[in-house]
Every structure is written in C-alpha cells, then in structure tokens.
N, C-alpha and C. Protein backbone atom coordinates (compact mmCIF):
# COMPACT_ATOMS: atom_id res chain seq x y z
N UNK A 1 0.83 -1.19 0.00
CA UNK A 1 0.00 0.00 0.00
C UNK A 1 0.87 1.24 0.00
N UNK A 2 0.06 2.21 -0.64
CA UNK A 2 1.02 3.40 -0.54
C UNK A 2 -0.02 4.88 -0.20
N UNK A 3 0.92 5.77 0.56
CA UNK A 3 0.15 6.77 0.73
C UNK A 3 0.42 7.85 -0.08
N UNK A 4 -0.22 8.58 -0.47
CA UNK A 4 -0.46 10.50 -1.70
C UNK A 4 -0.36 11.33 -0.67
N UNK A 5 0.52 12.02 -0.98
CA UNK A 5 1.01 13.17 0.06
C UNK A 5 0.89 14.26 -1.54
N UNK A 6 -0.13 14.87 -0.90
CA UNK A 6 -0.24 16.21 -1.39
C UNK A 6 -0.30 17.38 -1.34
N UNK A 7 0.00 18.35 -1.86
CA UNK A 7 -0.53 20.44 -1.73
C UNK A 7 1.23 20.35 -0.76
N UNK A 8 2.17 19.67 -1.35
CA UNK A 8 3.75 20.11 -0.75
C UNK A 8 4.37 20.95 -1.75
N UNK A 9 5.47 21.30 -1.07
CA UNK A 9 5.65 22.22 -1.52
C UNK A 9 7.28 22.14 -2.46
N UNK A 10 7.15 23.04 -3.05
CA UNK A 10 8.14 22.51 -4.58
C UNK A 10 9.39 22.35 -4.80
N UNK A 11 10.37 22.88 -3.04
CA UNK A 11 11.16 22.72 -2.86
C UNK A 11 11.67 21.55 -1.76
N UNK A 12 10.49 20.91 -1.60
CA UNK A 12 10.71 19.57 -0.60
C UNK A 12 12.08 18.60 -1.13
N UNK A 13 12.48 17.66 -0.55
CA UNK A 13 13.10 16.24 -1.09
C UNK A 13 12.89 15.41 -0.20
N UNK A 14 13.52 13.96 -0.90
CA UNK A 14 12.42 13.11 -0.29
C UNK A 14 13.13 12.59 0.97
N UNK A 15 13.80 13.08 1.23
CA UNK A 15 14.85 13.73 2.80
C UNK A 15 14.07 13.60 3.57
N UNK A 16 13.03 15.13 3.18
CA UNK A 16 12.25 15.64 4.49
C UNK A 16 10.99 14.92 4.08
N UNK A 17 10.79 14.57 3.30
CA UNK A 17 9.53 13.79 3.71
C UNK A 17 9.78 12.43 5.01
N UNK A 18 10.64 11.59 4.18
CA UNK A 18 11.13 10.61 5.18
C UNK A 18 11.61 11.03 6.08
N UNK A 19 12.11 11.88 7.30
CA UNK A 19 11.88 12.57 7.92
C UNK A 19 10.60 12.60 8.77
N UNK A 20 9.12 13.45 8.27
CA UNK A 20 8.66 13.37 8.73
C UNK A 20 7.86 12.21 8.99
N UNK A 21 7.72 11.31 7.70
CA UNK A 21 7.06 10.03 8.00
C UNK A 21 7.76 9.28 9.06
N UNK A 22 8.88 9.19 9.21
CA UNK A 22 9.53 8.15 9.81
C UNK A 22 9.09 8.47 12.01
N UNK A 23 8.20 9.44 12.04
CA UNK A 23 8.04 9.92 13.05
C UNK A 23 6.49 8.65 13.67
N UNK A 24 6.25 8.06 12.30
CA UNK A 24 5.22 6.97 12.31
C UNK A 24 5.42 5.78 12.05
N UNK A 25 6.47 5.86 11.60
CA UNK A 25 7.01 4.22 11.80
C UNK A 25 8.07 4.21 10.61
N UNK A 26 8.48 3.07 9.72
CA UNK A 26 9.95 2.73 8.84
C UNK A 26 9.02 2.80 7.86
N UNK A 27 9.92 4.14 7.28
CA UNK A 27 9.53 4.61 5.29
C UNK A 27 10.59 3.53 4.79
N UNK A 28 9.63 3.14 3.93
CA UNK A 28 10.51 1.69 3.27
C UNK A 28 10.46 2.56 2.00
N UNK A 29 10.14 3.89 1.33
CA UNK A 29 10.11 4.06 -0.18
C UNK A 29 9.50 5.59 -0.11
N UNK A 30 9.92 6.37 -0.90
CA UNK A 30 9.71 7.82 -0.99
C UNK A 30 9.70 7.72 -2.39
N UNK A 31 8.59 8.59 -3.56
CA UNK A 31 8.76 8.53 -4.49
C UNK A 31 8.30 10.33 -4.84
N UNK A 32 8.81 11.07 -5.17
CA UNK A 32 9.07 12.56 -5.33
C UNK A 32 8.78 12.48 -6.93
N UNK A 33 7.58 13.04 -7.83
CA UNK A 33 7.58 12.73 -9.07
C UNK A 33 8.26 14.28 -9.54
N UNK A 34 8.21 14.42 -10.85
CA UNK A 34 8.73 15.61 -11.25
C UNK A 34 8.38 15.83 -12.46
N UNK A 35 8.30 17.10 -12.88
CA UNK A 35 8.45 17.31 -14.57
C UNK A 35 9.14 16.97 -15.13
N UNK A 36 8.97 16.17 -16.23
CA UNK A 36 9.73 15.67 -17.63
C UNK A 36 10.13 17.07 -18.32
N UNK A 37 9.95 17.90 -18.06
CA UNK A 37 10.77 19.17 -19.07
C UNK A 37 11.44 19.78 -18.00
N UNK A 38 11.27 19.97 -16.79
CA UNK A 38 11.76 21.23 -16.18
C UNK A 38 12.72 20.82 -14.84
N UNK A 39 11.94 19.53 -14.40
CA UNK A 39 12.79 18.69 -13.24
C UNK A 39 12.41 19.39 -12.05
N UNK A 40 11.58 20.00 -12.12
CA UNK A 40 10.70 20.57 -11.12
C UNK A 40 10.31 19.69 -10.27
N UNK A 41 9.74 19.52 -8.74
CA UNK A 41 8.97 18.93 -8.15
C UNK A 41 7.53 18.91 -8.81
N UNK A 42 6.28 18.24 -8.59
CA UNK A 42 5.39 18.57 -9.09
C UNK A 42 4.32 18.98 -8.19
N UNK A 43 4.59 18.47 -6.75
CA UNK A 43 3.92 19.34 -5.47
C UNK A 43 3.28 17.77 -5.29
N UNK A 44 3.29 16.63 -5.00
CA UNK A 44 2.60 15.56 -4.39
C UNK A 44 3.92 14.40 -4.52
N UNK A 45 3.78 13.35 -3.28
CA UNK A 45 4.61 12.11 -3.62
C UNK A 45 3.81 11.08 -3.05
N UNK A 46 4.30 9.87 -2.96
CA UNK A 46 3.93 8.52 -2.70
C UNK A 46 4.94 8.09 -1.49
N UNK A 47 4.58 7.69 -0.28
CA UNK A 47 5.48 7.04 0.60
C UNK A 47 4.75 5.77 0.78
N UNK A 48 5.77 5.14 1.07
CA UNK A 48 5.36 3.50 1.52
C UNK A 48 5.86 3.23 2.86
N UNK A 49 5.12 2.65 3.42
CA UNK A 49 5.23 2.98 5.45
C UNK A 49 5.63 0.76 5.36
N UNK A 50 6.23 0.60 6.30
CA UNK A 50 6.63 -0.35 6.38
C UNK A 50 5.42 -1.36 6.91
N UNK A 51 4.66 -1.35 7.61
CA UNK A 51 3.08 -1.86 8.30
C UNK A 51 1.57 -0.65 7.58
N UNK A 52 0.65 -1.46 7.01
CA UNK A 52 -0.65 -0.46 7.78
C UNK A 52 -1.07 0.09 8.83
N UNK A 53 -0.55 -0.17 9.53
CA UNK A 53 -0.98 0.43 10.59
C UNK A 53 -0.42 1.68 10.91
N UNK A 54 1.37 1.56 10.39
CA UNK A 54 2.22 3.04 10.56
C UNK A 54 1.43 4.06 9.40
N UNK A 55 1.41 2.86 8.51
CA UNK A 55 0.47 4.12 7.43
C UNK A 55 -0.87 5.08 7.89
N UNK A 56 -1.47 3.97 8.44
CA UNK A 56 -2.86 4.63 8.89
C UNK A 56 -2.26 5.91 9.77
N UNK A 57 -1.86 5.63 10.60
CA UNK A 57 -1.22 6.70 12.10
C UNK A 57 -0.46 8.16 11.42
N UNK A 58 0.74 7.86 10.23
CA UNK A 58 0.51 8.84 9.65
C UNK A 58 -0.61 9.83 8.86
N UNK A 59 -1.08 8.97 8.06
CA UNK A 59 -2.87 9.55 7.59
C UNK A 59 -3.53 10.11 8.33
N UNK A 60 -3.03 9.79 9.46
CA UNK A 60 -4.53 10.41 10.75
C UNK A 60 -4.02 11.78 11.29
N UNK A 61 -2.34 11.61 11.69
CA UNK A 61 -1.42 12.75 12.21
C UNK A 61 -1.45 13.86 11.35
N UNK A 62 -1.53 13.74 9.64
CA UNK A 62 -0.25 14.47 8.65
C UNK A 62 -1.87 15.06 7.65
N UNK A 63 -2.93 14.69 7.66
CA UNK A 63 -3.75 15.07 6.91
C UNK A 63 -4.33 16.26 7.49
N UNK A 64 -4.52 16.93 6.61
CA UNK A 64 -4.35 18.58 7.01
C UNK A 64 -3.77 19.45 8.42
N UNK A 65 -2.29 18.28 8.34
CA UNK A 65 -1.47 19.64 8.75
C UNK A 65 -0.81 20.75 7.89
N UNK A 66 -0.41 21.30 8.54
CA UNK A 66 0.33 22.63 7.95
C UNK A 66 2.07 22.03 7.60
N UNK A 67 2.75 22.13 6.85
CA UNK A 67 4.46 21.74 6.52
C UNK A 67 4.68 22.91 5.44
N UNK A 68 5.83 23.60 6.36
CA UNK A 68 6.15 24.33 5.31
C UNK A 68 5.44 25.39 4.36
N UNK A 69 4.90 25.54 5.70
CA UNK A 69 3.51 26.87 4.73
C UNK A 69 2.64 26.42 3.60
N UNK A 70 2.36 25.28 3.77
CA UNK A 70 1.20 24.24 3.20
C UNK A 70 0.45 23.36 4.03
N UNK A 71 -1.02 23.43 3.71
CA UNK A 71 -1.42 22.19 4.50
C UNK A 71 -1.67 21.04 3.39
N UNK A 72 -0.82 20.35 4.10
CA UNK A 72 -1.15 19.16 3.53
C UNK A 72 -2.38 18.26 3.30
N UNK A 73 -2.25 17.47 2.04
CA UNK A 73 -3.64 16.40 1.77
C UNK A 73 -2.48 14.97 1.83
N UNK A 74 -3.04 13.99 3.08
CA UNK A 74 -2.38 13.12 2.96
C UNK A 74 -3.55 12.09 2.97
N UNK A 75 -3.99 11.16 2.21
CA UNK A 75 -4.27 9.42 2.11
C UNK A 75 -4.04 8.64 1.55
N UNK A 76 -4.93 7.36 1.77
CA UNK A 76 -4.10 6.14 0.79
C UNK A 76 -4.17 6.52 -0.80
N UNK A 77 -3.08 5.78 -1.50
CA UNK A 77 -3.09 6.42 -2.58
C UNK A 77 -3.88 5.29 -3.58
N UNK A 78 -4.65 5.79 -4.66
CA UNK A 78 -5.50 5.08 -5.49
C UNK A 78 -4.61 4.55 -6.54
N UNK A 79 -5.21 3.25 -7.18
CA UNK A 79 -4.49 2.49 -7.91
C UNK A 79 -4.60 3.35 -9.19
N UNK A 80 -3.39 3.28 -10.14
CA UNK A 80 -3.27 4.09 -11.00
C UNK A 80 -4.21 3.74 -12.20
N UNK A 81 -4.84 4.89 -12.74
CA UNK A 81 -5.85 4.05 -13.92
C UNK A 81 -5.13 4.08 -14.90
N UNK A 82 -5.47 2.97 -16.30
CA UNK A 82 -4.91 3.15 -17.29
C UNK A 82 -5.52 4.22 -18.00
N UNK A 83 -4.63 4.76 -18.94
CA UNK A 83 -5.13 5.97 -19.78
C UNK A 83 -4.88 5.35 -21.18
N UNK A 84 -5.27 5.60 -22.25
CA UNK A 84 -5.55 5.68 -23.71
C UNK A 84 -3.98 6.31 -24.68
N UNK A 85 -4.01 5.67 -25.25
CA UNK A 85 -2.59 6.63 -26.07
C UNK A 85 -3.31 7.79 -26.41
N UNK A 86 -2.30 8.72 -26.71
CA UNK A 86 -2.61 9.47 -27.04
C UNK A 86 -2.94 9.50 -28.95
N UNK A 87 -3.79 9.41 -29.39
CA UNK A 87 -4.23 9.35 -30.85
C UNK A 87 -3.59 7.92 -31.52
N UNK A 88 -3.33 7.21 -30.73
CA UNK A 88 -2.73 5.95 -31.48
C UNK A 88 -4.26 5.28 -31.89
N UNK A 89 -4.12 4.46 -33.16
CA UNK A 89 -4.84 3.75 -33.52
C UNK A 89 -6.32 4.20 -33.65
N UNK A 90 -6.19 5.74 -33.96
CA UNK A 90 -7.14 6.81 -34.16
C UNK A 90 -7.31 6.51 -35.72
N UNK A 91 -8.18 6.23 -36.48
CA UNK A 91 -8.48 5.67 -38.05
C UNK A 91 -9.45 7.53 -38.71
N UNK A 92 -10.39 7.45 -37.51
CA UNK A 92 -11.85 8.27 -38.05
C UNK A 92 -11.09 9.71 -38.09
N UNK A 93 -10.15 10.26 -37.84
CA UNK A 93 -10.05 11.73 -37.56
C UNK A 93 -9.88 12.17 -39.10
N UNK A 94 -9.81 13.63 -39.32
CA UNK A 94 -10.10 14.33 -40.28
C UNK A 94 -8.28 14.24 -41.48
N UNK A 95 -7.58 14.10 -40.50
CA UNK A 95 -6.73 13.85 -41.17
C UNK A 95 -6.26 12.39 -41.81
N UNK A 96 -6.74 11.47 -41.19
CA UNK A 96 -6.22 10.11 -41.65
C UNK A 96 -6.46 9.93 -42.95
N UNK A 97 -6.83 10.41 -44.18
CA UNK A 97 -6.91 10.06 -45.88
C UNK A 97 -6.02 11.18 -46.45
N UNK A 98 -5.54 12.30 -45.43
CA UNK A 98 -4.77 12.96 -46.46
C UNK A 98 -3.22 12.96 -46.38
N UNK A 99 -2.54 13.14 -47.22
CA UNK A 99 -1.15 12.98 -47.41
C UNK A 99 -0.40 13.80 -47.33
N UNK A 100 0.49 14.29 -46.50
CA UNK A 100 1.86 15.65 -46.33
C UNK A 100 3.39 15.69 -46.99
C-alpha cells in the first residue's frame, strides 16, 4: 500500500519527507515525481510505510497539517488508472486520408 502526500511544496526532497514520516514508523520508499521538461517537483509524492498500521497513524497525524507553509492532503493512494494513447490507432479523424 502506498500513501499521496499532497498540496507540498516545490522545494521539498524526499529527505524531508522521510523525515517526517519516519516519526510513524519505517519509510521503506519515498517517491518525489517531477516534470519531464523542467525537473521541477510537481507538489505531491507517494510514501510506503513499512506496516498499515504506521500508514494509517501517519494519515490520521499528517492530513491537514500545515508543513512548510502548506497544508497538507495526505491518504491512501489510489491504484493508477490506465489511460488511452494518445491518438494511437485513431483511423476516423479528419486527417487520416490525407497525405503531407
């Protein structure tokens, strides 16, 4: 299981997150996503707590507190949906009969 830590802030690392999780039990995994163009933070991550139960206890502590002049949105995190290519195997659009 993993928890969504969200509304952080853009200069975090996954330092201080683990850090503060670890105040709830053993972060077995910090995942800090980022922009593909800019390498930016993107303002949310994924931690993985070593038991449910440390997970829950963080969820209960860390969801709308304040860090860093943000309050945080922390819960379990939802399974990722699949998404669609983008225009792959698109036949009907307006361009598919003409030639460049």
């Amino acid at each position: 299981m993993s928890i969504y830590v969200g509304n952080i802030s853009y200069s975090v690392t996954q330092e201080d997150i683990t850090e503060v999780f670890a105040e709830y039990g053993t972060v077995k995994r910090v995942h800090l996503p980022t922009d593909r163009e800019t390498g930016r933070v993107r303002g949310f991550a994924f931690v993985e707590m070593e038991t449910e139960a440390e997970e829950e206890a963080a969820i209960s502590a860390l969801d709308g507190a304040e860090w860093m002049d943000r309050e945080l949105k922390v819960n379990k995190a939802k399974p990722r949906e699949e998404r669609g290519s983008f225009g792959g195997g698109r036949r009907n659009n307006r361009f598919s009969s003409r030639r460049f």
